[in-house]
C-alpha atoms as a PDB file:
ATOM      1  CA  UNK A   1      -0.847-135.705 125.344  1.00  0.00           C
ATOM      2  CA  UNK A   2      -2.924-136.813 128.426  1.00  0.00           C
ATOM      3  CA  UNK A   3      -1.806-137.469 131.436  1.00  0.00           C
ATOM      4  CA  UNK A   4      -3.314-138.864 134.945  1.00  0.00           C
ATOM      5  CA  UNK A   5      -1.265-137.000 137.578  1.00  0.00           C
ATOM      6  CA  UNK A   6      -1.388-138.909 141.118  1.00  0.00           C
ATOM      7  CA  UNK A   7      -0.244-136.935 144.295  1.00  0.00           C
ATOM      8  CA  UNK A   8       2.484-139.483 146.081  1.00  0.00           C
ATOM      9  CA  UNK A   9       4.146-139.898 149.094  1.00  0.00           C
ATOM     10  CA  UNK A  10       5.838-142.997 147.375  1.00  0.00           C
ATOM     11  CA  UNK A  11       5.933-144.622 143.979  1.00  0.00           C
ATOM     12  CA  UNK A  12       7.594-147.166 142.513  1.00  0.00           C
ATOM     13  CA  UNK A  13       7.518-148.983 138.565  1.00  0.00           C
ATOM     14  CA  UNK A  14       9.243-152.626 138.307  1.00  0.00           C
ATOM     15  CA  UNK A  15       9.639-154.619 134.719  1.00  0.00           C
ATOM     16  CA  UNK A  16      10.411-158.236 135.404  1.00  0.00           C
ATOM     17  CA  UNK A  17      10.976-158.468 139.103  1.00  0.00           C
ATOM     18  CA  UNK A  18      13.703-155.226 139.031  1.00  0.00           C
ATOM     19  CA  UNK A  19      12.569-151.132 139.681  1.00  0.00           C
ATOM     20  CA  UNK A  20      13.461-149.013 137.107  1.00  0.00           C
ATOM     21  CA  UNK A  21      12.134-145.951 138.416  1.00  0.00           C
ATOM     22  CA  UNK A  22      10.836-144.689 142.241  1.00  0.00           C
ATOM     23  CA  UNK A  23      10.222-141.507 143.728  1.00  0.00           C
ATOM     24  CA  UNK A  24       9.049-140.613 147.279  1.00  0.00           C
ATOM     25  CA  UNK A  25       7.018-137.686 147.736  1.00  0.00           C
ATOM     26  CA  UNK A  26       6.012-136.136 144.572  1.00  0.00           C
ATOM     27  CA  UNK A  27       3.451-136.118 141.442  1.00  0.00           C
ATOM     28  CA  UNK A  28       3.342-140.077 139.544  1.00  0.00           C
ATOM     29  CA  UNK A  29       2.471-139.231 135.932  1.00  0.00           C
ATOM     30  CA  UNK A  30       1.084-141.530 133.597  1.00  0.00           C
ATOM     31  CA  UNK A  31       1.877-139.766 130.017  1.00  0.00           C
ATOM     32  CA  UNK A  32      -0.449-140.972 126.942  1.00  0.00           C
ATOM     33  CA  UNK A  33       0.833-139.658 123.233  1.00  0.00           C
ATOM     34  CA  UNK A  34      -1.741-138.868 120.737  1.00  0.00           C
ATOM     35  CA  UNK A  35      -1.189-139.259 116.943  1.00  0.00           C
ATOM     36  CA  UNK A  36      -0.726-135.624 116.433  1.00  0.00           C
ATOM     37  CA  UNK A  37       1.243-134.660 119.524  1.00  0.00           C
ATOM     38  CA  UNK A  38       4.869-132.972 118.883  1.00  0.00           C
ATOM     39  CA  UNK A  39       7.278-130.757 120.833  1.00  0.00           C
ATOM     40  CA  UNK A  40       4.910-128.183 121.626  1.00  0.00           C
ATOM     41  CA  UNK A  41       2.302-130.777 123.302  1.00  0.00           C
ATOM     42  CA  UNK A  42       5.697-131.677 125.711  1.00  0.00           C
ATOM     43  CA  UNK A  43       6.315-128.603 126.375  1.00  0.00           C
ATOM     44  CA  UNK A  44       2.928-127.719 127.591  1.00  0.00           C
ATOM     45  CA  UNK A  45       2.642-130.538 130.030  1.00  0.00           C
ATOM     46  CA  UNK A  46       5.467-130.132 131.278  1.00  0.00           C
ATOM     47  CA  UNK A  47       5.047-126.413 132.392  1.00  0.00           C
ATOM     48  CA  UNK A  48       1.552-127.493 133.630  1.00  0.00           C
ATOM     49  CA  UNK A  49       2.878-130.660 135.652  1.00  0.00           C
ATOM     50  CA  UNK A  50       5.578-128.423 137.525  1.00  0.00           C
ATOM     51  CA  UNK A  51       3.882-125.796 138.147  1.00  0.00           C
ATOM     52  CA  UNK A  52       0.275-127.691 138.990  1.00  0.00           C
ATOM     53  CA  UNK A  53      -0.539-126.669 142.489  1.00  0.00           C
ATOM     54  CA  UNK A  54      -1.965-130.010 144.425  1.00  0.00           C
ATOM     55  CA  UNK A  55       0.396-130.147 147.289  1.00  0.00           C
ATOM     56  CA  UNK A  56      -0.841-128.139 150.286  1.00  0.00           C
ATOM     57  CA  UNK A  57       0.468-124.647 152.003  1.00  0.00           C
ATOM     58  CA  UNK A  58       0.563-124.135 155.615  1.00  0.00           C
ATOM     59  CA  UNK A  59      -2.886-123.655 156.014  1.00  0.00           C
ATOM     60  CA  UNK A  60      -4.028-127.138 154.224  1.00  0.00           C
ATOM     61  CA  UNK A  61      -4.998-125.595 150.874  1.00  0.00           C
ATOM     62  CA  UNK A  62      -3.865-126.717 148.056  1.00  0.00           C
ATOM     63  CA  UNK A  63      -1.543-124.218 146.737  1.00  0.00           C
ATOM     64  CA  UNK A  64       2.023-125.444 145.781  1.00  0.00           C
ATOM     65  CA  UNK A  65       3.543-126.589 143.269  1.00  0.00           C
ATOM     66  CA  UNK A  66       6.188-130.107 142.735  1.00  0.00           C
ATOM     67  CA  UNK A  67       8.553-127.208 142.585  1.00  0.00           C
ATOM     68  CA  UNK A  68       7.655-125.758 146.185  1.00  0.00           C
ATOM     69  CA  UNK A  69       7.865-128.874 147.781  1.00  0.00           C
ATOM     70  CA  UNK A  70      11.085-129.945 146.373  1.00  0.00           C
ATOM     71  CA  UNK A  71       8.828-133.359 144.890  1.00  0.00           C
ATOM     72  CA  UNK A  72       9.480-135.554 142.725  1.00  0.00           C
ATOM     73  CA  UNK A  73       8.167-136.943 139.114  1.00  0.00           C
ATOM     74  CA  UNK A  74       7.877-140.745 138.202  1.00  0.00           C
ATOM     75  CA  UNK A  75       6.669-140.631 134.716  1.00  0.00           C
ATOM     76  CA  UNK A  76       5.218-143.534 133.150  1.00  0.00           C
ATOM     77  CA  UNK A  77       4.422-143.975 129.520  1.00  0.00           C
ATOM     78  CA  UNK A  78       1.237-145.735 129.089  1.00  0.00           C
ATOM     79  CA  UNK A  79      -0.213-145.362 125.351  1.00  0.00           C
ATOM     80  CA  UNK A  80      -3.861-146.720 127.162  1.00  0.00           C
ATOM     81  CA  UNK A  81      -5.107-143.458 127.901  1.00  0.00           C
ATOM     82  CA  UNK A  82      -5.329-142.613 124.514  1.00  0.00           C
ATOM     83  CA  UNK A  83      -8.177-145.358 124.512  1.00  0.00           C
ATOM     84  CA  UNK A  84     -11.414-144.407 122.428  1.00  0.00           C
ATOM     85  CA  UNK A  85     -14.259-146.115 124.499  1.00  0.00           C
ATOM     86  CA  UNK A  86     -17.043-144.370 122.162  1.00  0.00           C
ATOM     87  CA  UNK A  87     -18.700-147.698 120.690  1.00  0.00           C
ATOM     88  CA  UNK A  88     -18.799-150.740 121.796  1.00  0.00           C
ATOM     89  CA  UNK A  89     -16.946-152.945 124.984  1.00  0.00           C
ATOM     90  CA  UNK A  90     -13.253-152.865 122.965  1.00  0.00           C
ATOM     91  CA  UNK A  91     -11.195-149.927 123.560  1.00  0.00           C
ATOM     92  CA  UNK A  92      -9.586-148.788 120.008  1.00  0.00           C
ATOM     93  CA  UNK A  93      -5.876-147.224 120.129  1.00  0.00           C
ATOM     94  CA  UNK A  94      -6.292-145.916 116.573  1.00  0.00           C
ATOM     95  CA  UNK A  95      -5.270-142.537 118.055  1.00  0.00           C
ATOM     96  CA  UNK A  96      -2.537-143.421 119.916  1.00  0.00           C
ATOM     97  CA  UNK A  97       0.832-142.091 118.323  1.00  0.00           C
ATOM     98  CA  UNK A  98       2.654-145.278 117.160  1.00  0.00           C
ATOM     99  CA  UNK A  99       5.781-145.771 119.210  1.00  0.00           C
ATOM    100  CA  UNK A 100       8.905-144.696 117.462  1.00  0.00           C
ATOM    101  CA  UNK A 101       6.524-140.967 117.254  1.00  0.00           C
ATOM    102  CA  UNK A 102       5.353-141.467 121.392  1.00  0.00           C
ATOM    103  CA  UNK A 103       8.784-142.810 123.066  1.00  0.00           C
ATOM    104  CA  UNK A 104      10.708-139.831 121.808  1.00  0.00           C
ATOM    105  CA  UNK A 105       7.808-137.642 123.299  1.00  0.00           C
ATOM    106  CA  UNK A 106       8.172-139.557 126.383  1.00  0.00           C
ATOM    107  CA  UNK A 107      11.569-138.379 126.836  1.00  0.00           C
ATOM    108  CA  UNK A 108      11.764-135.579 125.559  1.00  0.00           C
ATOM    109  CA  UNK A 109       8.809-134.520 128.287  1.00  0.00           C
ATOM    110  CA  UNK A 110      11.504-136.121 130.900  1.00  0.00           C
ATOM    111  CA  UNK A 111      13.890-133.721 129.966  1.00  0.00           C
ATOM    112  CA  UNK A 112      11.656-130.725 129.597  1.00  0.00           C
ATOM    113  CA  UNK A 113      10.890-131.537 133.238  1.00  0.00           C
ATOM    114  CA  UNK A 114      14.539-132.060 134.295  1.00  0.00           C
ATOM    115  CA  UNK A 115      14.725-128.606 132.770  1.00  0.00           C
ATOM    116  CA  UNK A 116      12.057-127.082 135.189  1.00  0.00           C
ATOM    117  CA  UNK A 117      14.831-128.834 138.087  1.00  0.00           C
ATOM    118  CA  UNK A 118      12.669-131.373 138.908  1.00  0.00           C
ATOM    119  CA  UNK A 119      14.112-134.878 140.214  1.00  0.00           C
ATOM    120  CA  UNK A 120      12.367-137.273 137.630  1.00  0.00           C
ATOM    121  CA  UNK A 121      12.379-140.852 137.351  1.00  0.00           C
ATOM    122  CA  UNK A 122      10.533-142.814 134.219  1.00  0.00           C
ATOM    123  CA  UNK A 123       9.323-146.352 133.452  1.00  0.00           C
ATOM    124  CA  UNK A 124      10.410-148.597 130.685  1.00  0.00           C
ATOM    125  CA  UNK A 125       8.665-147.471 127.354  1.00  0.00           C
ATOM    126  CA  UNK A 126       6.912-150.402 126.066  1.00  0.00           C
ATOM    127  CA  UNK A 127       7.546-152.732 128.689  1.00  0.00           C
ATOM    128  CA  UNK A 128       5.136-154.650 130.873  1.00  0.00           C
ATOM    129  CA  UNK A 129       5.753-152.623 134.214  1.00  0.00           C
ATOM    130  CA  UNK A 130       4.312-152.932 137.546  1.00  0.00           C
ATOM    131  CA  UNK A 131       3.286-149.857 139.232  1.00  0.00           C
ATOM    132  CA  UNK A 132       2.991-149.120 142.669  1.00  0.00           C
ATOM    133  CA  UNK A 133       2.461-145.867 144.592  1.00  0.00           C
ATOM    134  CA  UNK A 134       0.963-144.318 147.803  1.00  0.00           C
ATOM    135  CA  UNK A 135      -1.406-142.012 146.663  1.00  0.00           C
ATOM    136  CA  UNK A 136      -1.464-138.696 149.214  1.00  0.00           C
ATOM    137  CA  UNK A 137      -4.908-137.280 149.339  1.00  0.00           C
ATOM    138  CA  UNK A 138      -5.758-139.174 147.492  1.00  0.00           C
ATOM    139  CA  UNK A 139      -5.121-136.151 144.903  1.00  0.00           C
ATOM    140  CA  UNK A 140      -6.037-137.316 141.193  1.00  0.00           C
ATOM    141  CA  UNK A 141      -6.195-135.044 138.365  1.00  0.00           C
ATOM    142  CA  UNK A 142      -6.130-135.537 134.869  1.00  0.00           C
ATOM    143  CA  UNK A 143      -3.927-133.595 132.094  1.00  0.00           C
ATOM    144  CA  UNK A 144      -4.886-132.801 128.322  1.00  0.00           C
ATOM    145  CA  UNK A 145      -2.633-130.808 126.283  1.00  0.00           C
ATOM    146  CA  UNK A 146      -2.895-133.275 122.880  1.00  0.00           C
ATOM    147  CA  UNK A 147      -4.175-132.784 119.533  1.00  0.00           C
ATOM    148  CA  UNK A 148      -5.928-135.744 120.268  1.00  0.00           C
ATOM    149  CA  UNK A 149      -7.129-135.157 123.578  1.00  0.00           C
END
């Protein structure tokens, strides 16, 4: 899995004019699924995404955690990051896990976070979505725990 984690103060996903998923302050997560990825991949990123310390301590470092600041997770599911941009102008999705392998993934990651007692909110997997979000920093870090990645 790969993942581009976004530090928020607000973020918001709409498919076809309605939200389906916002947060205020917390981490937006766009989750990718490699061909390859299972349970264990999940697991991974989720422990890493709760537990990643972006959001700053009382002295402005960064040095806490989702978790510490009581944030929440808006996690998106967005199969492009598992682009292959190697040759030519065309990114090729060949290693992106096909979607009845990914979606599951998706949500099982939800839970895993839920798990950790984080507030989580998702998009719509495999739907057109808008996405919308203040990002705080800006903080922008990217994720891999894939077979793939």
């Amino acid at each position: 899995m790969r993942s581009v984690v976004q530090r928020v103060r607000c973020a918001a996903v709409r498919v076809d004019d309605r939200i389906v998923g916002e947060i205020d302050a917390g981490l937006l997560v766009l989750l990718g699924v490699f061909e390859g990825d299972d349970e264990a991949a999940a697991r991974r990123i989720a422990r890493k995404l709760v537990n990643l310390r972006i959001f700053a301590d009382d002295r402005g470092r960064m040095n806490r955690s989702v978790l510490d600041v009581g944030g929440s997770i808006l996690l998106v599911s967005q199969f492009t990051l598992c682009a292959d941009t190697r040759q030519g102008n065309r990114p090729s999705f060949v290693n992106a896990a096909r979607p009845e392998v990914a979606e599951p993934l998706v949500n099982r990651t939800a839970d895993l976070l839920r798990e950790h007692g984080v507030t989580v909110a998702t998009g719509e997997f495999g739907a057109s979505m808008l996405v919308s979000l203040e990002n705080d920093g800006p903080v922008t870090i990217v994720l891999d725990e894939a077979a793939g990645g």
